[in-house]
Protein backbone atom coordinates (compact mmCIF):
# COMPACT_ATOMS: atom_id res chain seq x y z
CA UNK A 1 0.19 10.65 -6.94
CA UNK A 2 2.39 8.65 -9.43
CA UNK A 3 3.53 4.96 -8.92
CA UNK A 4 7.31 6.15 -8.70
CA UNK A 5 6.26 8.87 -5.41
CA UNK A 6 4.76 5.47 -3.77
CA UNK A 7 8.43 3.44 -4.62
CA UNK A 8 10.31 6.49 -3.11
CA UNK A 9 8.64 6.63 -0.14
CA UNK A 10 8.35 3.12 0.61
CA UNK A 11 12.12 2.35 -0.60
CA UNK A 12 13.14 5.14 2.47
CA UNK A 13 11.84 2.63 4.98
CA UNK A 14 13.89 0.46 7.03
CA UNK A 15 14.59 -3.22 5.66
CA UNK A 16 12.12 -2.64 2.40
CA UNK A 17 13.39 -4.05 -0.62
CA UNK A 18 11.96 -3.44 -3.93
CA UNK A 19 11.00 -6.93 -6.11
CA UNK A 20 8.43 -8.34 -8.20
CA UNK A 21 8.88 -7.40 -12.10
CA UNK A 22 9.82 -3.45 -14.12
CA UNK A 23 5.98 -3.46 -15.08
CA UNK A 24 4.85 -4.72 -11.49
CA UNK A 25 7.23 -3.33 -8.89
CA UNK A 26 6.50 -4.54 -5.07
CA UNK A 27 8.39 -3.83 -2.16
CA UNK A 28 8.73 -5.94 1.01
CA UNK A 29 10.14 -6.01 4.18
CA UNK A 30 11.86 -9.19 5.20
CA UNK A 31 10.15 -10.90 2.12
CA UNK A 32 6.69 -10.03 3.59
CA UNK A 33 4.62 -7.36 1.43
CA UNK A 34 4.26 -3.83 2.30
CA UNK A 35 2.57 -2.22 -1.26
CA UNK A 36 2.27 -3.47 -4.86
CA UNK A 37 1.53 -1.92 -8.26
CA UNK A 38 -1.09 -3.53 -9.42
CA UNK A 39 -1.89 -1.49 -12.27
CA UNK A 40 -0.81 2.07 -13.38
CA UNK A 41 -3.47 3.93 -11.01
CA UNK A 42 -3.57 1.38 -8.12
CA UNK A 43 -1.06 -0.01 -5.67
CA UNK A 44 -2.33 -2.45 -2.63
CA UNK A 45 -0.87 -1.93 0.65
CA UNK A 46 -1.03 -4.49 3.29
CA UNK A 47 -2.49 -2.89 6.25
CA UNK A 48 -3.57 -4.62 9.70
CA UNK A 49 -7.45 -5.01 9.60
CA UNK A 50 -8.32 -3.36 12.32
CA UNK A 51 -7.00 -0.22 10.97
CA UNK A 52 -8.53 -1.17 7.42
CA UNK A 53 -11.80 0.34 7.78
CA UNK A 54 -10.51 3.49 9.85
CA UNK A 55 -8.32 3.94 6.42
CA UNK A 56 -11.83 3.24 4.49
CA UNK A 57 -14.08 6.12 6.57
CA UNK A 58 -11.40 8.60 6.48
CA UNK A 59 -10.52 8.46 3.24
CA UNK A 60 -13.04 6.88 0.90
CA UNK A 61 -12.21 8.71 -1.89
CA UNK A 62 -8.09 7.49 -1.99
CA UNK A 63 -8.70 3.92 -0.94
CA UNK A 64 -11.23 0.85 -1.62
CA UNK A 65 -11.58 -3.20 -1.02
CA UNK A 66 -12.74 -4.82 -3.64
CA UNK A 67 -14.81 -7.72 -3.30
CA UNK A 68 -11.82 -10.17 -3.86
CA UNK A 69 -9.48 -8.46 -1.16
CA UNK A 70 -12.58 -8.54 1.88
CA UNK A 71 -10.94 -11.46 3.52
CA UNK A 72 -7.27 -10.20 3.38
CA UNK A 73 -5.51 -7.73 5.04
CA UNK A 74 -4.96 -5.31 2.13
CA UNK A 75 -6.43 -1.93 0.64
CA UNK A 76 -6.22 -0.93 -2.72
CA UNK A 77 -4.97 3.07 -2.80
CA UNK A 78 -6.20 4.35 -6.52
CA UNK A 79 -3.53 7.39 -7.03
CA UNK A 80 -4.61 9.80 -9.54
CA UNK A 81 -7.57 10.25 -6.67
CA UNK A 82 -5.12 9.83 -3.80
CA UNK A 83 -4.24 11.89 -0.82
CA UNK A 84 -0.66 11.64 -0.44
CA UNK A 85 -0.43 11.02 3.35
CA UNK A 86 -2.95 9.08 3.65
CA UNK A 87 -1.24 6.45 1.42
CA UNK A 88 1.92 6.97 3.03
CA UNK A 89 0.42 6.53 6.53
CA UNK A 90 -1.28 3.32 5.33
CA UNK A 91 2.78 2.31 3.91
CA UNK A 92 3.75 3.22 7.03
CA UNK A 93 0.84 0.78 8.87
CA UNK A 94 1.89 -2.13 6.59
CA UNK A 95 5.20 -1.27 6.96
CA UNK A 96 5.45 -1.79 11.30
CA UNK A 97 2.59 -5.17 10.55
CA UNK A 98 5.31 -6.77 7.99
CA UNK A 99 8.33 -5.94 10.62
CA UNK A 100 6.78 -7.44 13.40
């Protein structure tokens, strides 16, 4: 999965807006994040906690928490390991939390 697949999809979304910097794109929806490029390989998507570790079992090879992120509502997604849905269904999850 490349970084510009995860700006597509999430750009097709209702209300999200792409921001942050060229090197360190983020998109929001009403100025409340949805997913992030932290580095070339990982994005972080906000996703509700409760669905966090569902996201975690299912699919422990495409996303992690780092020790940093434990106490926030956010997964890192690393993409040359990712399964495509499964990062767009957690876009989609942080996508209806930020609307709300």
């Amino acid at each position: 999965m490349t970084p510009e697949e995860v700006g597509r999809y999430a750009e097709a979304l209702p209300e999200v807006k792409r921001k942050g910097t060229p090197s360190r794109p983020a998109w929001y929806v009403r100025d409340r994040l949805v997913v992030r490029l932290q580095d070339p390989g990982t994005v972080v998507i906000r996703v509700p906690l409760g669905e966090r570790e569902a996201l975690l079992d299912t699919y422990p090879d495409t996303f992690g928490v780092p020790p940093r992120m434990e106490a926030h509502h956010k997964v890192e997604a690393y993409l040359d390991r990712a399964q495509p849905a499964a990062v767009f269904a957690a876009i989609d999850l942080a996508w209806e939390m930020q609307r709300r």
